[in-house]
C-alpha atoms as a PDB file:
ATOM      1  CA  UNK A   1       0.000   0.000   0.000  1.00  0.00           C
ATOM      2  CA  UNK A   2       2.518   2.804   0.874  1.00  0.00           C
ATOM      3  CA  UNK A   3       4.116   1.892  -2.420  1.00  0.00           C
ATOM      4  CA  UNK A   4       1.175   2.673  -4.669  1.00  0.00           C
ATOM      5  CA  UNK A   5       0.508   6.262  -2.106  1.00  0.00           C
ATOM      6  CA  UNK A   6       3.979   7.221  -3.128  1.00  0.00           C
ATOM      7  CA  UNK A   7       3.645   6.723  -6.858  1.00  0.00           C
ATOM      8  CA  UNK A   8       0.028   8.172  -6.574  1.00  0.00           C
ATOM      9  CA  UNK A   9       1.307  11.345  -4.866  1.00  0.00           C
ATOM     10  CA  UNK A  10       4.258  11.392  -7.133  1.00  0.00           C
ATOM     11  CA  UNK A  11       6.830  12.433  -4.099  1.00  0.00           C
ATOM     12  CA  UNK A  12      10.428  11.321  -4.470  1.00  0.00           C
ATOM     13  CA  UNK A  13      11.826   8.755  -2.056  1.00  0.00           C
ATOM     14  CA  UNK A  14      14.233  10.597  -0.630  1.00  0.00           C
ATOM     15  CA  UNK A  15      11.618  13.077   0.118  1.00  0.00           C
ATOM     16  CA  UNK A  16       9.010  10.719   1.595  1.00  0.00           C
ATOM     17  CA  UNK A  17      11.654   8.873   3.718  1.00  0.00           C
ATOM     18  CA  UNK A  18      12.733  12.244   4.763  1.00  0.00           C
ATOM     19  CA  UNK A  19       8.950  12.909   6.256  1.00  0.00           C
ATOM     20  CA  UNK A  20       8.650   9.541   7.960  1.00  0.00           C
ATOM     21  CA  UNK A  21      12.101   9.994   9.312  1.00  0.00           C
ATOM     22  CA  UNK A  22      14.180   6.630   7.870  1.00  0.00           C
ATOM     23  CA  UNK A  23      16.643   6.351   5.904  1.00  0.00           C
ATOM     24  CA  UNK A  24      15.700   6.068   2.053  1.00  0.00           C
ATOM     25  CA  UNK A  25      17.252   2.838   2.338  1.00  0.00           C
ATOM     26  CA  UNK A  26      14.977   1.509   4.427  1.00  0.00           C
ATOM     27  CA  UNK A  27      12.095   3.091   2.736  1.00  0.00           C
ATOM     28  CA  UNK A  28      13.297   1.005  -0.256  1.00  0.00           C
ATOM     29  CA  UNK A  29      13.156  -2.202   1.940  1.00  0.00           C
ATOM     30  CA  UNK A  30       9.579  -1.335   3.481  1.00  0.00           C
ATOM     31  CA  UNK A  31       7.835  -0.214   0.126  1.00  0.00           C
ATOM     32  CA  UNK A  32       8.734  -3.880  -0.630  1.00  0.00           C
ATOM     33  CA  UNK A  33       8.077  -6.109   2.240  1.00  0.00           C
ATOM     34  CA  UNK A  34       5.147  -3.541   3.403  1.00  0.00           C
ATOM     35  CA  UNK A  35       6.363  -4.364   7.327  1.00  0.00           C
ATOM     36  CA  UNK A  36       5.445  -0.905   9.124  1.00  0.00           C
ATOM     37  CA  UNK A  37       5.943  -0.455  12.411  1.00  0.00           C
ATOM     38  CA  UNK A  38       3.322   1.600  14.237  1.00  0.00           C
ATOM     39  CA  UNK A  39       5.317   5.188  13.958  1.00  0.00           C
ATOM     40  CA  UNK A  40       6.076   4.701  10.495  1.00  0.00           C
ATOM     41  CA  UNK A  41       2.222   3.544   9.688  1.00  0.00           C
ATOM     42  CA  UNK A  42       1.074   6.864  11.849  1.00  0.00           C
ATOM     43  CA  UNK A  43       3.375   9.466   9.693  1.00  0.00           C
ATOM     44  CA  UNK A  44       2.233   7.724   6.453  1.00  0.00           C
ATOM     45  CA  UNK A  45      -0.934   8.048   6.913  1.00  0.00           C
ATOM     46  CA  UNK A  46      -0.306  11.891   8.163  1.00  0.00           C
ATOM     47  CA  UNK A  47       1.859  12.391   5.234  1.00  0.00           C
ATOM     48  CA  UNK A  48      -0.615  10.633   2.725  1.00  0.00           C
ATOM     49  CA  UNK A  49      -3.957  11.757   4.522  1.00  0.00           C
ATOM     50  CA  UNK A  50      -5.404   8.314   4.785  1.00  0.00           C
ATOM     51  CA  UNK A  51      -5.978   6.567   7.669  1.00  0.00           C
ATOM     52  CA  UNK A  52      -3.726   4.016   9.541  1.00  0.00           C
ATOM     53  CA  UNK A  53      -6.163   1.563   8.605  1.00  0.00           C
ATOM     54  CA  UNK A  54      -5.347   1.002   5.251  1.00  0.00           C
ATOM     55  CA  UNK A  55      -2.079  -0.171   5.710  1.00  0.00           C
ATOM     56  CA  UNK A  56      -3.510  -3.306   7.458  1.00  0.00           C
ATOM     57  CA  UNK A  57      -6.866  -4.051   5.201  1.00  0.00           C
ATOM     58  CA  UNK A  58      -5.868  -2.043   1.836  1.00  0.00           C
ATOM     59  CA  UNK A  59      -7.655   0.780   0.452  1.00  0.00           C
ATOM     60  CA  UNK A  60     -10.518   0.379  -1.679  1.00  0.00           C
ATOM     61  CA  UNK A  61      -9.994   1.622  -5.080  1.00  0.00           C
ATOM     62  CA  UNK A  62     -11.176   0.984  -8.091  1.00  0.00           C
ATOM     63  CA  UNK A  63      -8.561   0.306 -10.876  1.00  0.00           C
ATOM     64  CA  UNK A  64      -9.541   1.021 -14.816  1.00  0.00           C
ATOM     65  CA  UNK A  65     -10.861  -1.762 -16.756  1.00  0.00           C
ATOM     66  CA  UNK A  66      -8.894  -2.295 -19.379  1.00  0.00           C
ATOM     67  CA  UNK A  67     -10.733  -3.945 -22.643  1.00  0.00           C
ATOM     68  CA  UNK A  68      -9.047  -6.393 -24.856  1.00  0.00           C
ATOM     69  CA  UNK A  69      -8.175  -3.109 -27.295  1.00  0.00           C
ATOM     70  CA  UNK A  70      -5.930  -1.094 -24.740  1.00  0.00           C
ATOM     71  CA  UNK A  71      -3.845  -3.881 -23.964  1.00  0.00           C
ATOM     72  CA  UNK A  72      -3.188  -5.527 -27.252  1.00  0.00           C
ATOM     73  CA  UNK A  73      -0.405  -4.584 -29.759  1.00  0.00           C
ATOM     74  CA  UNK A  74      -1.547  -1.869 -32.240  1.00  0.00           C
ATOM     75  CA  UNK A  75      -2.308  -2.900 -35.050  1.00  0.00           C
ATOM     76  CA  UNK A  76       0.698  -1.591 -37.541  1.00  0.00           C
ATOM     77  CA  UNK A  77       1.456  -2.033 -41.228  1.00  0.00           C
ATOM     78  CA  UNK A  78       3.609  -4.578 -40.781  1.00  0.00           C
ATOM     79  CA  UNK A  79       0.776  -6.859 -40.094  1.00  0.00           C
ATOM     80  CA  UNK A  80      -1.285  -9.297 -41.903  1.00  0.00           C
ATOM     81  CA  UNK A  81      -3.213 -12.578 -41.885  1.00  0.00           C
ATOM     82  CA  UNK A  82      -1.146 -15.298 -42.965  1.00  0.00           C
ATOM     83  CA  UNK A  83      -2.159 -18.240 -44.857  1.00  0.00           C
ATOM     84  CA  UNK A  84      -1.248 -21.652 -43.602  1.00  0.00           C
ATOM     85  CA  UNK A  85       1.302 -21.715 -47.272  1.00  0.00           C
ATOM     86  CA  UNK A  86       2.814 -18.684 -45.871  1.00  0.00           C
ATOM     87  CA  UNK A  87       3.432 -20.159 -42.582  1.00  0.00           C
ATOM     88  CA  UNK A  88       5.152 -23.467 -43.839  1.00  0.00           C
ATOM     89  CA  UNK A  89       6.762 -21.241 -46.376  1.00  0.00           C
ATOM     90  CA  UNK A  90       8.568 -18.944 -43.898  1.00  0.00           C
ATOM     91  CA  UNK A  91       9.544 -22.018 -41.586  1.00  0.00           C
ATOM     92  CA  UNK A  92      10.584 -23.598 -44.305  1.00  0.00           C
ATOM     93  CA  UNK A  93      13.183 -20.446 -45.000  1.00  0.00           C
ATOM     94  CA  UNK A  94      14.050 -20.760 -41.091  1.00  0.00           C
ATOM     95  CA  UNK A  95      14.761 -24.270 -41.178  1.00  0.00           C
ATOM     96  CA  UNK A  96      17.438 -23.778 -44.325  1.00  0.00           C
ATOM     97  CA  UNK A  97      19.147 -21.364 -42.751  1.00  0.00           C
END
């Protein structure tokens, strides 16, 4: 959770560790393993105005859904259906080389 507050607020590390008073280090660590003690949890939530709560259960939020379009290649010149012959033929090439 503190990881995603941090990228949401768009603060710098060094910053952020510099308001919960740790060494960016260990903010590194704690972003990771999300292990907070008590003091730390109590500035985050100060820094990040949330509640201490939500580094135990999570925050509710509601990420974009994402259809099939927006996370597919685009669709570029470069491509095409191919025909079974084409396939064999290109494999063929492959194999040759």
């Amino acid at each position: 959770m503190l990881l995603i507050l941090i990228h949401r607020s768009g603060m710098r590390d060094k910053g952020v560790a510099q308001y919960l008073k740790i060494h960016p280090g260990h903010l590194s660590k704690i972003k990771k393993d999300e292990v907070l003690s008590a003091k730390v949890k109590a500035a985050a939530a100060e820094l990040f105005g949330v509640d201490v709560s939500v580094f135990e259960s999570g925050m509710d939020y509601a990420l974009p859904d994402l259809g099939a379009s927006e996370v597919s290649e685009p669709k570029g010149k470069y491509e095409r259906e191919l025909s079974r012959e084409d396939l064999i033929s290109i494999i063929g090439k492959l194999v040759k080389q």
